[in-house]
N, C-alpha and C. Protein backbone atom coordinates (compact mmCIF):
# COMPACT_ATOMS: atom_id res chain seq x y z
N UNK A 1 125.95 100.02 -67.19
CA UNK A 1 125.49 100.32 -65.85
C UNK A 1 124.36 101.36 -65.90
N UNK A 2 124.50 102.26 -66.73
CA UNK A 2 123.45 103.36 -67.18
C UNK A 2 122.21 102.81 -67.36
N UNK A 3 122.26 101.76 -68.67
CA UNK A 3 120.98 101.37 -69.17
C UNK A 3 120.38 100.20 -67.96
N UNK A 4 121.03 100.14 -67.00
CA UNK A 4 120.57 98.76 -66.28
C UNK A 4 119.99 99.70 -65.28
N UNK A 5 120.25 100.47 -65.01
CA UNK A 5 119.96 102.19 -63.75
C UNK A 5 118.83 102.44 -64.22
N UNK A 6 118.39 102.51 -65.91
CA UNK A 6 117.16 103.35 -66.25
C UNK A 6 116.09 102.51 -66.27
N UNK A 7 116.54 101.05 -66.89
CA UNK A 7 115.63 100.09 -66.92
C UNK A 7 115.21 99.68 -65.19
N UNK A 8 116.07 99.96 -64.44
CA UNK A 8 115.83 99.47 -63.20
C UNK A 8 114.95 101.03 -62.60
N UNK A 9 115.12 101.78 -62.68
CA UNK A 9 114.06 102.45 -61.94
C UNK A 9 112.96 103.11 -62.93
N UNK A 10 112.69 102.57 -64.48
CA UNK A 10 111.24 102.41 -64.78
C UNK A 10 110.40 101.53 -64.22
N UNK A 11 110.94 100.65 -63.77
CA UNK A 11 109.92 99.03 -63.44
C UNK A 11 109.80 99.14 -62.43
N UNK A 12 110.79 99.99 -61.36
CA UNK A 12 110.42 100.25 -60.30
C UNK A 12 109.56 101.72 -59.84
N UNK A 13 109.22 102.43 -61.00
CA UNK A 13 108.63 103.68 -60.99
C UNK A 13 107.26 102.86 -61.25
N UNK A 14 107.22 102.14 -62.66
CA UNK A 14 105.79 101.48 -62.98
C UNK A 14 104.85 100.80 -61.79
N UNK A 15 106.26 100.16 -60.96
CA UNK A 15 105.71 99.03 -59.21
C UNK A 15 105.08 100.37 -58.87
N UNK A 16 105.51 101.59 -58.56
CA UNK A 16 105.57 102.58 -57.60
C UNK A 16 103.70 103.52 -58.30
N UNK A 17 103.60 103.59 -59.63
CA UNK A 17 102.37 103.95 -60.20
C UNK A 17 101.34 103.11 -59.74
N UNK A 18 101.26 101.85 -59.97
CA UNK A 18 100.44 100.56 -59.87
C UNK A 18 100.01 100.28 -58.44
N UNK A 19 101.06 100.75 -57.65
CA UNK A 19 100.98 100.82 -56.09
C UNK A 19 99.84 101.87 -55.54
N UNK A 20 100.56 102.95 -56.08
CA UNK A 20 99.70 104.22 -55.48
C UNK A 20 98.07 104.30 -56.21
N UNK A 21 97.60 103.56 -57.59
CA UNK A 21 96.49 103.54 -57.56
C UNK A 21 95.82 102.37 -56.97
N UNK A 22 96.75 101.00 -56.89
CA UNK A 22 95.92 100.11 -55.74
C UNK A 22 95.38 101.16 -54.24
N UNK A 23 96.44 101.97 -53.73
CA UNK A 23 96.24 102.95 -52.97
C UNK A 23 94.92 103.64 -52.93
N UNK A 24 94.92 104.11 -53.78
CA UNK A 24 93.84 104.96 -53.62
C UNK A 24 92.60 104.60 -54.34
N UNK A 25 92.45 103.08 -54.90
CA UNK A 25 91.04 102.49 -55.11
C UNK A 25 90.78 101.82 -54.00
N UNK A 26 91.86 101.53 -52.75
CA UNK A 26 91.50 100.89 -51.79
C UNK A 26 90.99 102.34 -50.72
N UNK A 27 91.55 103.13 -51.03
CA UNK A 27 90.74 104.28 -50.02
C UNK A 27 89.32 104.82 -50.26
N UNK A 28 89.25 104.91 -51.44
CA UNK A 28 87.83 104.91 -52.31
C UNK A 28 87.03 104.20 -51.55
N UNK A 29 87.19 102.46 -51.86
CA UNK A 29 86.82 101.68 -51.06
C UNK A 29 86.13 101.91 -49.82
N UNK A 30 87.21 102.15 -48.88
CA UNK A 30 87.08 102.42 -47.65
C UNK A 30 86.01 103.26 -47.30
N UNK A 31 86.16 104.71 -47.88
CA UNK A 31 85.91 105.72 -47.81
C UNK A 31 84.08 105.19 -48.33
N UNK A 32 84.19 104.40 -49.13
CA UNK A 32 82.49 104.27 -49.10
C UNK A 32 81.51 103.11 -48.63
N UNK A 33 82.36 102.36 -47.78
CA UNK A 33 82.61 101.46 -46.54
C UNK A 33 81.64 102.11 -45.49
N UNK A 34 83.02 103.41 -45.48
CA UNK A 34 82.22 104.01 -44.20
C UNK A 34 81.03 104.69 -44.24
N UNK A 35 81.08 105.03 -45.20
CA UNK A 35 79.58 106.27 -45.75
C UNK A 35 78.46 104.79 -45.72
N UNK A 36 78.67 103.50 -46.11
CA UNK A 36 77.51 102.57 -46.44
C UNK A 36 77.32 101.99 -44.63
N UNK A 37 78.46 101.80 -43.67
CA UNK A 37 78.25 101.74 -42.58
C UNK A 37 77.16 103.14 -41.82
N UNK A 38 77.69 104.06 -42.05
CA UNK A 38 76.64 105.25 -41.29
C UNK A 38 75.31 105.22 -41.93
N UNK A 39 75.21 104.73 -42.97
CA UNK A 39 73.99 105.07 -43.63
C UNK A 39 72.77 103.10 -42.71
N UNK A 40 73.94 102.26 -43.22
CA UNK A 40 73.17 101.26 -42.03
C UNK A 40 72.66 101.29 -40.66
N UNK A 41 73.81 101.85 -40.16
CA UNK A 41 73.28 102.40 -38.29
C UNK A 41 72.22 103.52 -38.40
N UNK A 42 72.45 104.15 -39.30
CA UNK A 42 71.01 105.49 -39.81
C UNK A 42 69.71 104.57 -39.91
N UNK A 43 69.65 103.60 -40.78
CA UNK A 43 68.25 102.91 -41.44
C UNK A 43 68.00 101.70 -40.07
N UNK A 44 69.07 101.20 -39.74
CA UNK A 44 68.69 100.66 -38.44
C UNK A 44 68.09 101.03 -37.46
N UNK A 45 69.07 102.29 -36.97
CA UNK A 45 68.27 102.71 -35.42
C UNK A 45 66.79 103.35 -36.09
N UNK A 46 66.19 103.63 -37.22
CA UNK A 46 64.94 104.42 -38.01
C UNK A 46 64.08 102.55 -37.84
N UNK A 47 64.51 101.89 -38.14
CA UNK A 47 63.82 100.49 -38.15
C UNK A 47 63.44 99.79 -36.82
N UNK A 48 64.93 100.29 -35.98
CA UNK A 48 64.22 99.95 -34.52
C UNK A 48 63.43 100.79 -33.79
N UNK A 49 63.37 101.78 -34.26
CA UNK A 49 62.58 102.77 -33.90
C UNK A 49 60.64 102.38 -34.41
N UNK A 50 60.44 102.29 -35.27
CA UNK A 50 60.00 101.86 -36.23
C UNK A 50 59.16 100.41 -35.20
N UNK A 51 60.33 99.48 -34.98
CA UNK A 51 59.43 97.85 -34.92
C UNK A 51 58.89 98.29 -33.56
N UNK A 52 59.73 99.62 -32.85
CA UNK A 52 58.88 99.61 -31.09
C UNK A 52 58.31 99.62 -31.23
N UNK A 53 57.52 101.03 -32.40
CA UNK A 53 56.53 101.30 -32.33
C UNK A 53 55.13 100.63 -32.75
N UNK A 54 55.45 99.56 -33.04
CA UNK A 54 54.30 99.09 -33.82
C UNK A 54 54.56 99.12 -35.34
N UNK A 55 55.02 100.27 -35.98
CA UNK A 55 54.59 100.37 -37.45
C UNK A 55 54.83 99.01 -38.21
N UNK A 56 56.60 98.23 -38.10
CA UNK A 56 56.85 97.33 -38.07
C UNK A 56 56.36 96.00 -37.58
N UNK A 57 56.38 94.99 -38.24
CA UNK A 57 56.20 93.46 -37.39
C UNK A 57 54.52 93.43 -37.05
N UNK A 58 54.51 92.94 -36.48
CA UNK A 58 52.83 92.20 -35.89
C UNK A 58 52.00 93.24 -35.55
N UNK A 59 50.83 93.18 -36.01
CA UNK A 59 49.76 94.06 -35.72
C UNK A 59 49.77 94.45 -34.21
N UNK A 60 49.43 95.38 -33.97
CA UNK A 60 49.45 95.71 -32.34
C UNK A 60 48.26 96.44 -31.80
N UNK A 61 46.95 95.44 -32.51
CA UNK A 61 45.70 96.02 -31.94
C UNK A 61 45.55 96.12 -30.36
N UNK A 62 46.18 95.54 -29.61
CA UNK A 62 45.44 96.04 -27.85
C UNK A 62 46.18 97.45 -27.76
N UNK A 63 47.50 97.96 -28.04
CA UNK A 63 48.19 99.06 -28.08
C UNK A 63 46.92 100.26 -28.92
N UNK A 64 46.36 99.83 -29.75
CA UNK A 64 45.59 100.59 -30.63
C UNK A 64 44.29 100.97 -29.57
N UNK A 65 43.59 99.48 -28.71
CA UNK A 65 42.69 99.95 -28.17
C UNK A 65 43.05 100.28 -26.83
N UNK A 66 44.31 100.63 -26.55
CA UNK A 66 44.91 100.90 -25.40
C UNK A 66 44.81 102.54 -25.29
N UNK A 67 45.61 102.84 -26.13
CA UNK A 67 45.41 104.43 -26.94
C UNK A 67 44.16 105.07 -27.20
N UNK A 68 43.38 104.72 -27.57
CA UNK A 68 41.95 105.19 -27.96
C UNK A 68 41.42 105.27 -26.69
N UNK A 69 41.52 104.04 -25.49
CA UNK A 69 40.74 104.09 -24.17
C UNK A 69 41.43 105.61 -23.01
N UNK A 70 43.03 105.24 -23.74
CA UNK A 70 43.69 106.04 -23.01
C UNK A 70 43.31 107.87 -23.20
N UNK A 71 43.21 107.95 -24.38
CA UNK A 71 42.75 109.28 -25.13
C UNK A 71 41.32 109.74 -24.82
N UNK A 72 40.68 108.63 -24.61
CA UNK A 72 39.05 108.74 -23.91
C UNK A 72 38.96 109.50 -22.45
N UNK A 73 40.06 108.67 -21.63
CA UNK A 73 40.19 109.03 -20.76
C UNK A 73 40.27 110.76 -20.01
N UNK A 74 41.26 111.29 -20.99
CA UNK A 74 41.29 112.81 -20.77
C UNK A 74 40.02 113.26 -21.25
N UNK A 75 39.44 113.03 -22.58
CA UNK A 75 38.72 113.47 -23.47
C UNK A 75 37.15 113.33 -22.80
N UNK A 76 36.77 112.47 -21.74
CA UNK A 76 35.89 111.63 -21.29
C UNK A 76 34.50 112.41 -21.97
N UNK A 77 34.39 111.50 -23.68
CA UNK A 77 33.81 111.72 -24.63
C UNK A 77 32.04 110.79 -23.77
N UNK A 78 30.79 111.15 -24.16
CA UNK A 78 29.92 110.44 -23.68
C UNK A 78 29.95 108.79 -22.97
N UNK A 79 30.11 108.45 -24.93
CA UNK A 79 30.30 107.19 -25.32
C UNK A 79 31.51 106.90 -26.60
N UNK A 80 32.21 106.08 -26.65
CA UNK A 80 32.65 105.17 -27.53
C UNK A 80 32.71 104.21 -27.69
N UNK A 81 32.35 103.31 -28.79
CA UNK A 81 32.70 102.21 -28.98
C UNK A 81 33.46 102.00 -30.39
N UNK A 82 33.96 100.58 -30.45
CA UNK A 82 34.77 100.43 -31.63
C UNK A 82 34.69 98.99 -31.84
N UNK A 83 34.84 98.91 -33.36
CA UNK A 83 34.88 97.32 -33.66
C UNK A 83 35.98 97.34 -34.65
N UNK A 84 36.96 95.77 -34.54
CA UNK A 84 38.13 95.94 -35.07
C UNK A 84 37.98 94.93 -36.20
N UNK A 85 37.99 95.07 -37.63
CA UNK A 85 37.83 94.37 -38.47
C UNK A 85 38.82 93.67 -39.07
N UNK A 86 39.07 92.42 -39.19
CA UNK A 86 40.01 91.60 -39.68
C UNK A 86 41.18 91.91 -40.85
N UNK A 87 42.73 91.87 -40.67
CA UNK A 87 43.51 92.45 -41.37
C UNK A 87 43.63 92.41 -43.04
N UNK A 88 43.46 93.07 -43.36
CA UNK A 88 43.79 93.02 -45.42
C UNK A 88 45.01 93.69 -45.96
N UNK A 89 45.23 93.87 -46.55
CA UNK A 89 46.01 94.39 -48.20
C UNK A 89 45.44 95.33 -47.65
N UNK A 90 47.05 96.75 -47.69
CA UNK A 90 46.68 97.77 -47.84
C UNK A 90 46.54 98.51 -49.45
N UNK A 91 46.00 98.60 -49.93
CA UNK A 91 45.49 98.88 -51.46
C UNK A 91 45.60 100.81 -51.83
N UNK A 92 46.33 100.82 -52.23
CA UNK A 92 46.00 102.42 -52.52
C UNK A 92 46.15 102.72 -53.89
N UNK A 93 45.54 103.70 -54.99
CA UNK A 93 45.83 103.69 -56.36
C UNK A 93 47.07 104.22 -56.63
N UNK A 94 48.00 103.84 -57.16
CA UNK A 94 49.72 104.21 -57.83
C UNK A 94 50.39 104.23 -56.48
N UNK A 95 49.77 103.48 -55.43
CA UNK A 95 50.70 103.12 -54.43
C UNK A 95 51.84 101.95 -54.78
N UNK A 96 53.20 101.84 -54.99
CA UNK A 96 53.70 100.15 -55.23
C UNK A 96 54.20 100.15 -54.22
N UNK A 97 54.77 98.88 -54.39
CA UNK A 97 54.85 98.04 -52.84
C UNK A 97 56.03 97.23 -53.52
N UNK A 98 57.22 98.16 -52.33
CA UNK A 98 58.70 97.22 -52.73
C UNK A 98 58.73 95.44 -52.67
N UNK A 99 59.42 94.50 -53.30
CA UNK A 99 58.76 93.44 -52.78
C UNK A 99 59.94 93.37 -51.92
N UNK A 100 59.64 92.31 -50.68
CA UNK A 100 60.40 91.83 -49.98
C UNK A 100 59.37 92.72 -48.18
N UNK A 101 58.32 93.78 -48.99
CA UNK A 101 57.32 94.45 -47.77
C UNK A 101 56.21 94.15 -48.18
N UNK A 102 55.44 93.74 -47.36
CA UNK A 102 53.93 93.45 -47.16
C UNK A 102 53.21 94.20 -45.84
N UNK A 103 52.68 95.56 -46.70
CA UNK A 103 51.88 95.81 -46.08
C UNK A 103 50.51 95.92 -45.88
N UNK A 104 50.20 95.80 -44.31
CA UNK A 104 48.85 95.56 -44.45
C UNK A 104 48.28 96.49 -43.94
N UNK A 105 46.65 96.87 -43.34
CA UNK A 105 45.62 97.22 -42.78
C UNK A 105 44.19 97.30 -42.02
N UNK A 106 43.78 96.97 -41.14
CA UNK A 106 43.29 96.82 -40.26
C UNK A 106 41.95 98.18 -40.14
N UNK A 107 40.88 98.25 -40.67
CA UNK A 107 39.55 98.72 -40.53
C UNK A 107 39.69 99.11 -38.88
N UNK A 108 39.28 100.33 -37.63
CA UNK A 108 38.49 100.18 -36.71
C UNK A 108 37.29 101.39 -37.02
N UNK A 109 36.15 100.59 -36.66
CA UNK A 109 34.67 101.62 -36.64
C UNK A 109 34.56 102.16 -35.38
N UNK A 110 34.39 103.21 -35.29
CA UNK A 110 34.12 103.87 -34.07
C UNK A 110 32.81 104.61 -34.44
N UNK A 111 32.41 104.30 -33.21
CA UNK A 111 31.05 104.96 -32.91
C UNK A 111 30.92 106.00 -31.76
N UNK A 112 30.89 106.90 -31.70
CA UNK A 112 30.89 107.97 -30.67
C UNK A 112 29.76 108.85 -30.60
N UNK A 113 29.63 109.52 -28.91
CA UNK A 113 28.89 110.36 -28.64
C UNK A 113 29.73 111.69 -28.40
N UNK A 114 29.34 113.15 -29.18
CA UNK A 114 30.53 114.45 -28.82
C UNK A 114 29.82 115.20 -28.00
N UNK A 115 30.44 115.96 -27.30
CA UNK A 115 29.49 117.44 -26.60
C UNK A 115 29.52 118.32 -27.99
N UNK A 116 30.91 118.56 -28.61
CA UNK A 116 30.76 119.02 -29.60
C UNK A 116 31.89 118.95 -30.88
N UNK A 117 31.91 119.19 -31.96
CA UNK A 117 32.89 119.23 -32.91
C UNK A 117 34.30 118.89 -32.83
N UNK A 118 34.57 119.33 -31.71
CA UNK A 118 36.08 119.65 -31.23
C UNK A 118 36.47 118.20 -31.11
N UNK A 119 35.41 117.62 -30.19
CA UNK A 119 36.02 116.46 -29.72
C UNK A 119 36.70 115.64 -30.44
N UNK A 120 36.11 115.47 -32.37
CA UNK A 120 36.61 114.57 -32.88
C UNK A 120 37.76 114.77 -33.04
N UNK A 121 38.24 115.92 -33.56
CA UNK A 121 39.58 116.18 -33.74
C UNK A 121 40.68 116.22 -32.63
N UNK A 122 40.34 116.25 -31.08
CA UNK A 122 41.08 116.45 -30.50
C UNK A 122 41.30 114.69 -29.90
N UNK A 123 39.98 113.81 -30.19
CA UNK A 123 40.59 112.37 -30.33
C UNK A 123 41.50 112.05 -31.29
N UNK A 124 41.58 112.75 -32.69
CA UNK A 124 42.64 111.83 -33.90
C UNK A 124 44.09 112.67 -33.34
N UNK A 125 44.20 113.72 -32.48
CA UNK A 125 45.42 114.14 -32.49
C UNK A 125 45.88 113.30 -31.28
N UNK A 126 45.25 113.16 -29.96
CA UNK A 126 45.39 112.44 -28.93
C UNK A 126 45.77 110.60 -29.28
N UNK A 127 45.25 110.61 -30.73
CA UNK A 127 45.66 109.20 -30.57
C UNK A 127 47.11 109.16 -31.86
N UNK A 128 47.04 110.12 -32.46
CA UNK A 128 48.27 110.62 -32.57
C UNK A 128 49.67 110.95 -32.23
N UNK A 129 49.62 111.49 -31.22
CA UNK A 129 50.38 111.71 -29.96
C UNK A 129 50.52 110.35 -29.18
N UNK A 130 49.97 109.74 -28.47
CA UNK A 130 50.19 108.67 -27.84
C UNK A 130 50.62 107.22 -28.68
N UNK A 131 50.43 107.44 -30.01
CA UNK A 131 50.80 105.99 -30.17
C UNK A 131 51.74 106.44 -31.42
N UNK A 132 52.89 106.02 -31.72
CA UNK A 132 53.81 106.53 -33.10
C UNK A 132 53.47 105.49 -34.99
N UNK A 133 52.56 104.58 -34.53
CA UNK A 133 52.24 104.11 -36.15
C UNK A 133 51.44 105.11 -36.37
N UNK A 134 51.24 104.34 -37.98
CA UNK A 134 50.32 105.11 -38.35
C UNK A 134 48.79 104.89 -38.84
N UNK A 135 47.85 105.72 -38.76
CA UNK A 135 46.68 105.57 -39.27
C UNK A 135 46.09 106.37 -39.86
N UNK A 136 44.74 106.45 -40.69
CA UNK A 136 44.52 107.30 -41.37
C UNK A 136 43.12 106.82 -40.86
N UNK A 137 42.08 108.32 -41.88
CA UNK A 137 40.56 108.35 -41.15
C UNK A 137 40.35 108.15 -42.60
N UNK A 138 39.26 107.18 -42.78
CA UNK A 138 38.99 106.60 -44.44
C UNK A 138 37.80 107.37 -44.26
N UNK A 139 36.60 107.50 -43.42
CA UNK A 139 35.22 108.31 -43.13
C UNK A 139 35.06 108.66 -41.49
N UNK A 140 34.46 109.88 -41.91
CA UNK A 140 33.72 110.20 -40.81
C UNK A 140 32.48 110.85 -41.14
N UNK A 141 31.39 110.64 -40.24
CA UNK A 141 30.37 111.56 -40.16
C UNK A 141 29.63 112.30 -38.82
N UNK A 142 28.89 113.19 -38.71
CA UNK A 142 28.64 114.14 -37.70
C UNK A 142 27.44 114.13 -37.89
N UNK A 143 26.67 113.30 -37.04
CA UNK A 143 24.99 113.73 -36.94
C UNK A 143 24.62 114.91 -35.43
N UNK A 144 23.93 116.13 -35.90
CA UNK A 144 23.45 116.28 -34.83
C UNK A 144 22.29 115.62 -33.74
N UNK A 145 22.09 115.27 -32.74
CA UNK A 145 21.36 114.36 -32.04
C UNK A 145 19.92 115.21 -31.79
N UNK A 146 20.26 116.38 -31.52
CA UNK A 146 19.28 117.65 -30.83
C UNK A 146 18.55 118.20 -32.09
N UNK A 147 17.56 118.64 -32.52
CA UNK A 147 17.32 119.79 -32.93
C UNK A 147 17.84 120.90 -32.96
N UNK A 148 18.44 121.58 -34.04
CA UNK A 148 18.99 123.24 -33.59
C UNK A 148 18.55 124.03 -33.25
N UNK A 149 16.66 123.89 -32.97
CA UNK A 149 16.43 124.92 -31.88
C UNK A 149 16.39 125.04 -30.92
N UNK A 150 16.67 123.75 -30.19
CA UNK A 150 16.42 123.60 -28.97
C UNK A 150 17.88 123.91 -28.66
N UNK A 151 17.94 124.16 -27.19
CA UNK A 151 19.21 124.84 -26.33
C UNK A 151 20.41 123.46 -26.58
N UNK A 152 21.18 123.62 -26.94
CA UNK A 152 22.52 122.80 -25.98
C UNK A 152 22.72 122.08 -25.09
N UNK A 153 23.06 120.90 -24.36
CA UNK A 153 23.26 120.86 -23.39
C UNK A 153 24.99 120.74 -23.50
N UNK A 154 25.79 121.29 -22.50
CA UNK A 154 27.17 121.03 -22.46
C UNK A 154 27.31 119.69 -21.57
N UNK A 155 26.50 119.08 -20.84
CA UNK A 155 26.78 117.89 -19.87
C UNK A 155 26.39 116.64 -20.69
N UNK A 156 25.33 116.88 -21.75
CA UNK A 156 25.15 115.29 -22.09
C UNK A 156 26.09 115.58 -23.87
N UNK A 157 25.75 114.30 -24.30
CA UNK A 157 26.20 114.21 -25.86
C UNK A 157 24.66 115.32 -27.30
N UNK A 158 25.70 115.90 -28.02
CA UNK A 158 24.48 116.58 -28.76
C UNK A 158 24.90 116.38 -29.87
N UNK A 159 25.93 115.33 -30.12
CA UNK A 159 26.17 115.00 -31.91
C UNK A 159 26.70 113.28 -31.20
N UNK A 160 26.67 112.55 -32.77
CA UNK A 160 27.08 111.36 -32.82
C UNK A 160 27.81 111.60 -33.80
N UNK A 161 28.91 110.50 -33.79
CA UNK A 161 29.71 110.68 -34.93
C UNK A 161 30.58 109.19 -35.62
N UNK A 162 30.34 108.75 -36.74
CA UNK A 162 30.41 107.18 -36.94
C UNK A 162 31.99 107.72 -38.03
N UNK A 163 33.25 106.70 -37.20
CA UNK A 163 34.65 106.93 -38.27
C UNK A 163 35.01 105.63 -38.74
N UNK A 164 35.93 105.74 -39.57
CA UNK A 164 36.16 104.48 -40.06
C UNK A 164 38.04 104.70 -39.89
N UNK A 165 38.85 104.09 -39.03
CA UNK A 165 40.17 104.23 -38.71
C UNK A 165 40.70 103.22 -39.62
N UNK A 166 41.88 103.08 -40.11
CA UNK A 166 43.19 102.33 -40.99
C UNK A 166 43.93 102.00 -40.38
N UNK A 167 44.22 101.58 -39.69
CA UNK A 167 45.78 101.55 -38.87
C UNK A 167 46.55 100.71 -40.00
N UNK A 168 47.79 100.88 -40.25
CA UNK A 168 49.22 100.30 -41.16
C UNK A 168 49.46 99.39 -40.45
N UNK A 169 50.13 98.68 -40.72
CA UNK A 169 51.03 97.97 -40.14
C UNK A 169 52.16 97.08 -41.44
N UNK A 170 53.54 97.35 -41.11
CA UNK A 170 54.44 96.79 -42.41
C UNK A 170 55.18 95.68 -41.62
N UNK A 171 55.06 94.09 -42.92
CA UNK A 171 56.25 93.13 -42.51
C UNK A 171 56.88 93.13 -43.55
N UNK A 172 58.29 93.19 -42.96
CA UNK A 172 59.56 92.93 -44.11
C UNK A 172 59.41 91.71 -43.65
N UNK A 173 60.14 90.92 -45.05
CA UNK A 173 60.14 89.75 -44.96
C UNK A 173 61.38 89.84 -44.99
């Protein structure tokens, strides 16, 4: 009766070992379940955030020249104009590119008239602010229009200034 007592509650101690680490590889489990769930609703709501804005999905040039007109508006710079050059490969050196993303880029030239210096910068922040992709300034240049001896005028334009805008745009495939 002894040896049937000892043999009977090793095999049932061994059930009882075998149990408690199914136990706790299934909490493991769990436990990084949930950490891989928060981290999805994290990269999600960042992605839907993301496709509102443009950065994601389809180019969103009228939003681009929506922004720029809109930014004009406060700024009411002489003149601007802009031309939007057909989308490419965004190319950068020791940039890689995860596959399964293709991103691209989109050239706009702007041509502007400033009262003065300020203006340019207070257009790249204004179009900054109003629109959440992104872009970058590949060139700019600053001609003065006037002579520097002659006076100023603060009402008309006394520099021109020719940029070259990037706008991003990324498709996951």
């Amino acid at each position: 009766m002894i040896v049937v007592g000892i043999r009977y509650e090793k095999s049932h101690q061994t059930q009882y070992e075998q149990s408690l680490t199914t136990l706790r590889t299934t909490h493991q489990k769990y436990t990084k379940i949930i950490i891989d769930i928060d981290l999805l609703e994290q990269y999600r709501s960042q992605f839907s955030e993301y496709r509102a804005n443009g950065l994601v999905g389809d180019e969103r040039r009228l939003s681009w020249v929506e922004s720029l007109e809109s930014t004009n508006e406060v700024l009411q710079l002489p003149t601007i104009n802009y031309h939007l050059l057909p989308q490419e490969a965004f190319n950068r050196p020791n940039f890689t590119i995860k596959r399964g993303v293709d991103i691209k880029s989109s050239i706009m030239d702007l041509n502007m008239r400033l009262l003065h210096e300020e203006d340019l910068f207070t257009l790249f922040e204004g179009l900054r602010q109003s629109i959440k992709t992104v872009f970058t300034v590949e060139s700019c240049s600053i001609n003065r229009t006037s002579p520097v001896s002659s006076s100023l005028d603060t009402q008309r334009a006394n520099l021109s200034s020719n940029c070259q805008l990037r706008w991003v745009t990324i498709d996951v495939k």
